[in-house]
Protein backbone atom coordinates (compact mmCIF):
# COMPACT_ATOMS: atom_id res chain seq x y z
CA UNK A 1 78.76 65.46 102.71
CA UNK A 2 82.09 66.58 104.68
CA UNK A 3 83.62 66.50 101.70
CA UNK A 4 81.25 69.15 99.92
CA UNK A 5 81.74 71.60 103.03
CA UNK A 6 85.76 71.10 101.85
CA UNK A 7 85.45 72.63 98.39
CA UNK A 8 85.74 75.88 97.34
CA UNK A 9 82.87 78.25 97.46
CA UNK A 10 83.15 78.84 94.01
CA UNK A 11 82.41 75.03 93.22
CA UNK A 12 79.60 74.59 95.76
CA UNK A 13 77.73 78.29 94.77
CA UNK A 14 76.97 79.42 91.30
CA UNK A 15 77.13 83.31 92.09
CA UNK A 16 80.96 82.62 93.76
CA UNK A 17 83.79 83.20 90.81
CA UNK A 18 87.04 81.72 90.47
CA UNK A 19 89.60 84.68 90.62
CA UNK A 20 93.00 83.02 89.98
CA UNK A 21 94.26 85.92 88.18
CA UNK A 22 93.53 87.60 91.77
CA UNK A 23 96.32 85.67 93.50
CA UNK A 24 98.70 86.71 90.61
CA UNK A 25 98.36 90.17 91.77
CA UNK A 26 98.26 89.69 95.24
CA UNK A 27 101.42 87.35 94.56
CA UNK A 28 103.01 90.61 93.21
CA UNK A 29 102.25 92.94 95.50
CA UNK A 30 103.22 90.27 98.47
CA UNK A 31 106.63 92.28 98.93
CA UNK A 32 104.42 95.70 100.02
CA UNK A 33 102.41 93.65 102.12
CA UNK A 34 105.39 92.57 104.04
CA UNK A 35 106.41 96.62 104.18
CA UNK A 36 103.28 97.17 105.43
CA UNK A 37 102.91 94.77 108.00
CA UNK A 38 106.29 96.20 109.54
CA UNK A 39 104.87 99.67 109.81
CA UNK A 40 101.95 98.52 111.41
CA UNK A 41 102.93 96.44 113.71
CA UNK A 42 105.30 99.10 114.97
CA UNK A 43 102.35 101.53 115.23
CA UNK A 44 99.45 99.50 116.32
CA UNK A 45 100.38 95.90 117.45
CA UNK A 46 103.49 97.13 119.90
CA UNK A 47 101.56 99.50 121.46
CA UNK A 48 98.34 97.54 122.37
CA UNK A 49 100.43 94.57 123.60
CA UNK A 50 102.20 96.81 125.99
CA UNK A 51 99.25 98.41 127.06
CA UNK A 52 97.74 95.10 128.14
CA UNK A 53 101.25 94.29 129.69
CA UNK A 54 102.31 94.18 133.32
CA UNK A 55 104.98 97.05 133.92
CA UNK A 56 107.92 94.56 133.75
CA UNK A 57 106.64 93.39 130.07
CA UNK A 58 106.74 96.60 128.40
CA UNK A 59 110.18 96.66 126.84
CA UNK A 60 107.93 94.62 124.45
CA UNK A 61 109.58 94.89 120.54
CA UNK A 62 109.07 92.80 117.17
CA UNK A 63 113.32 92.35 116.39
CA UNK A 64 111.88 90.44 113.02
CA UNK A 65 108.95 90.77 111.39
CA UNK A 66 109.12 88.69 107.56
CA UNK A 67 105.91 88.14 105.99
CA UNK A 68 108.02 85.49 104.09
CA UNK A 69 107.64 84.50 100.08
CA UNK A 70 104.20 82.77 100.29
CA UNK A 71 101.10 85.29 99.84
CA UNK A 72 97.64 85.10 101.13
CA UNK A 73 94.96 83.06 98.49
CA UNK A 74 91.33 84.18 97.24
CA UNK A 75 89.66 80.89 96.57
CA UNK A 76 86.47 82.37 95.58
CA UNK A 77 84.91 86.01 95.18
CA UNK A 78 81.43 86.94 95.04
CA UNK A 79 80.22 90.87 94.12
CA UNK A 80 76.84 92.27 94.93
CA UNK A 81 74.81 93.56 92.28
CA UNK A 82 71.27 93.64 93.35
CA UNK A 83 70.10 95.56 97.06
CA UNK A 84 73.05 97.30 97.18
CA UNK A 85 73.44 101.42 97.19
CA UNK A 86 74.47 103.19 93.99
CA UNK A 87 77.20 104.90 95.86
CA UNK A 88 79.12 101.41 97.01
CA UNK A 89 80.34 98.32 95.45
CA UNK A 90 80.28 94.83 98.14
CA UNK A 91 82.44 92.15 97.38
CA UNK A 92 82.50 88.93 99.67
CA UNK A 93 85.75 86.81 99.29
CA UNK A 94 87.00 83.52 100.86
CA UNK A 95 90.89 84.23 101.77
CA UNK A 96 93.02 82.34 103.37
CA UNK A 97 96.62 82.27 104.41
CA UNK A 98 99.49 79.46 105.41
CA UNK A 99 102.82 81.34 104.24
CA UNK A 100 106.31 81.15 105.67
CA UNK A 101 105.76 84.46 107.81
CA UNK A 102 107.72 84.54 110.78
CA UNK A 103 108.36 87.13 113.51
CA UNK A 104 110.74 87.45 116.41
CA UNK A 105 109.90 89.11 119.82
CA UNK A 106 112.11 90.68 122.47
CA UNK A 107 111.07 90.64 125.86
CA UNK A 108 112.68 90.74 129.42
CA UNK A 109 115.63 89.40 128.02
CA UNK A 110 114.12 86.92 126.09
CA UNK A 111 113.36 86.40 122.52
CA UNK A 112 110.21 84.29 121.40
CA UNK A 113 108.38 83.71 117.98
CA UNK A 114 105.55 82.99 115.96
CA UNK A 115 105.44 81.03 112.74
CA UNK A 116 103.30 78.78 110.79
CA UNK A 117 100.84 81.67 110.92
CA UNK A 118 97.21 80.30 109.41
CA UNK A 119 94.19 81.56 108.86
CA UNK A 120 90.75 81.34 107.03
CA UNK A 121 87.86 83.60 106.72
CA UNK A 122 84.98 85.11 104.54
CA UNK A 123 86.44 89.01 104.55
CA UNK A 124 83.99 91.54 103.09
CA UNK A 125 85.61 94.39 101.37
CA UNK A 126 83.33 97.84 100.33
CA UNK A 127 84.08 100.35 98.25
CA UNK A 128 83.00 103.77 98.82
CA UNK A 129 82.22 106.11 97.67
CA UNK A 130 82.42 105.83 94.16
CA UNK A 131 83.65 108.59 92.54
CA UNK A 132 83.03 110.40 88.97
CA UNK A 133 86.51 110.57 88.61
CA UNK A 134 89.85 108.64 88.89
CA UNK A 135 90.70 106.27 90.82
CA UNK A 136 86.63 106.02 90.64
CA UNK A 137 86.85 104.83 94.83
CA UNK A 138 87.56 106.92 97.48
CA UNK A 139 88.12 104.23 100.22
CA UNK A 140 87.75 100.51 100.51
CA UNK A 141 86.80 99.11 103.90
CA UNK A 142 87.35 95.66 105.12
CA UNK A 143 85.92 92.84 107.43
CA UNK A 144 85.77 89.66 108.42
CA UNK A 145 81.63 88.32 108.66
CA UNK A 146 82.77 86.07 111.33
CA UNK A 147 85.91 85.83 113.40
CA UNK A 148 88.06 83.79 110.99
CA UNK A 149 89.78 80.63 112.11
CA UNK A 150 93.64 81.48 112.97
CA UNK A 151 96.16 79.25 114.37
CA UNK A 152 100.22 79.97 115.17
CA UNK A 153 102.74 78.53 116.98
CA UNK A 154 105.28 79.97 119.19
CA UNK A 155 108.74 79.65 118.83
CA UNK A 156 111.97 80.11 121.18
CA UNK A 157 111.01 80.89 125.00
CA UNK A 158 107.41 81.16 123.64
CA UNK A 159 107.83 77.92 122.77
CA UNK A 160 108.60 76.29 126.29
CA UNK A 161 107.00 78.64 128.86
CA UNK A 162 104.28 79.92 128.20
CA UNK A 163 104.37 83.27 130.52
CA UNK A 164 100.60 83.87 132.04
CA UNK A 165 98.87 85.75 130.03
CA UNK A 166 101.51 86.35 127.38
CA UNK A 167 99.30 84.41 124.84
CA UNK A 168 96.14 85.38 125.67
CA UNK A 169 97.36 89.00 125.13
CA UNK A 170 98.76 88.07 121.50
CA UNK A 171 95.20 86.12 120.67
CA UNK A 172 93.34 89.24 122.39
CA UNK A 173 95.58 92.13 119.91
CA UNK A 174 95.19 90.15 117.01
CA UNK A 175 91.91 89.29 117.30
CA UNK A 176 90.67 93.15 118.16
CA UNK A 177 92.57 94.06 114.90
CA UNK A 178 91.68 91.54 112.92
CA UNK A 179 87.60 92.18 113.60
């Protein structure tokens, strides 16, 4: 029985589909996503860790953010069709990430990192409103059903002090932006 929990949802449910050609484009667009990330870490992570900061921690900055070569994964992707409003479109799909990303931190002096960045989750995406003309959506909203698993590890002076609070504040950021 451990075994079944292991495979894909697509196996283990009939109404989950197998979206390989999914990962294709994700694959491609993997190079925006790393664009991205940069532009919002700088605008939304940077600013809540130094909020949550001591005074002496707030010359907080990211000096490298890489999102690396290996892309996120959909293993399985299931869209609502019944009990669901005219006006929206829900799709439920099992993603899942263990890339090369790897980011560098500046703090106090002292640089730190995080790499072998992992995590899993059921993230439900909606679509709305649909629109009688193109691009047919006007917004697409995302979430996670339950906080997904997520696991990192620290590199540099991260990696051999761990400064009080320091990680709790990274788990606490991420977390609140990843809900």
């Amino acid at each position: 029985m451990a075994q079944l929990q292991d495979l894909p949802a697509w196996v283990q449910f009939p109404d989950t589909e197998r979206v390989e050609w999914m990962n294709k484009v994700i694959h491609q667009l993997w190079p925006y996503v790393g664009e991205y990330t940069k532009t919002f870490m700088n605008d939304f992570i940077i600013p809540q860790v130094k909020a949550q900061m001591p005074g002496m921690f707030k010359n907080f900055k990211f000096t490298k953010m890489d999102m690396g070569d290996i892309p996120c994964r959909v293993g399985g992707i299931k869209v609502y069709t019944t009990n669901v409003g005219r006006d929206r479109i829900i799709v439920d799909m099992d993603v899942a990430y263990a890339g090369d990303a790897d980011f560098t931190v500046s703090c106090c002096g002292f640089q730190g990192g995080m790499n072998n960045i992992q995590f899993s989750g059921k993230l439900r995406a909606i679509l709305k409103p649909l629109l009688p003309y193109p691009p047919m959506v006007g917004g697409v909203s995302g979430t996670f059903l339950e906080m997904p698993k997520m696991d990192f590890n620290l590199t540099g002076m991260g990696e051999m002090v761990e400064l009080p609070g320091l990680i709790d504040a990274i788990r606490s950021v991420i977390n609140s932006q990843v809900q």
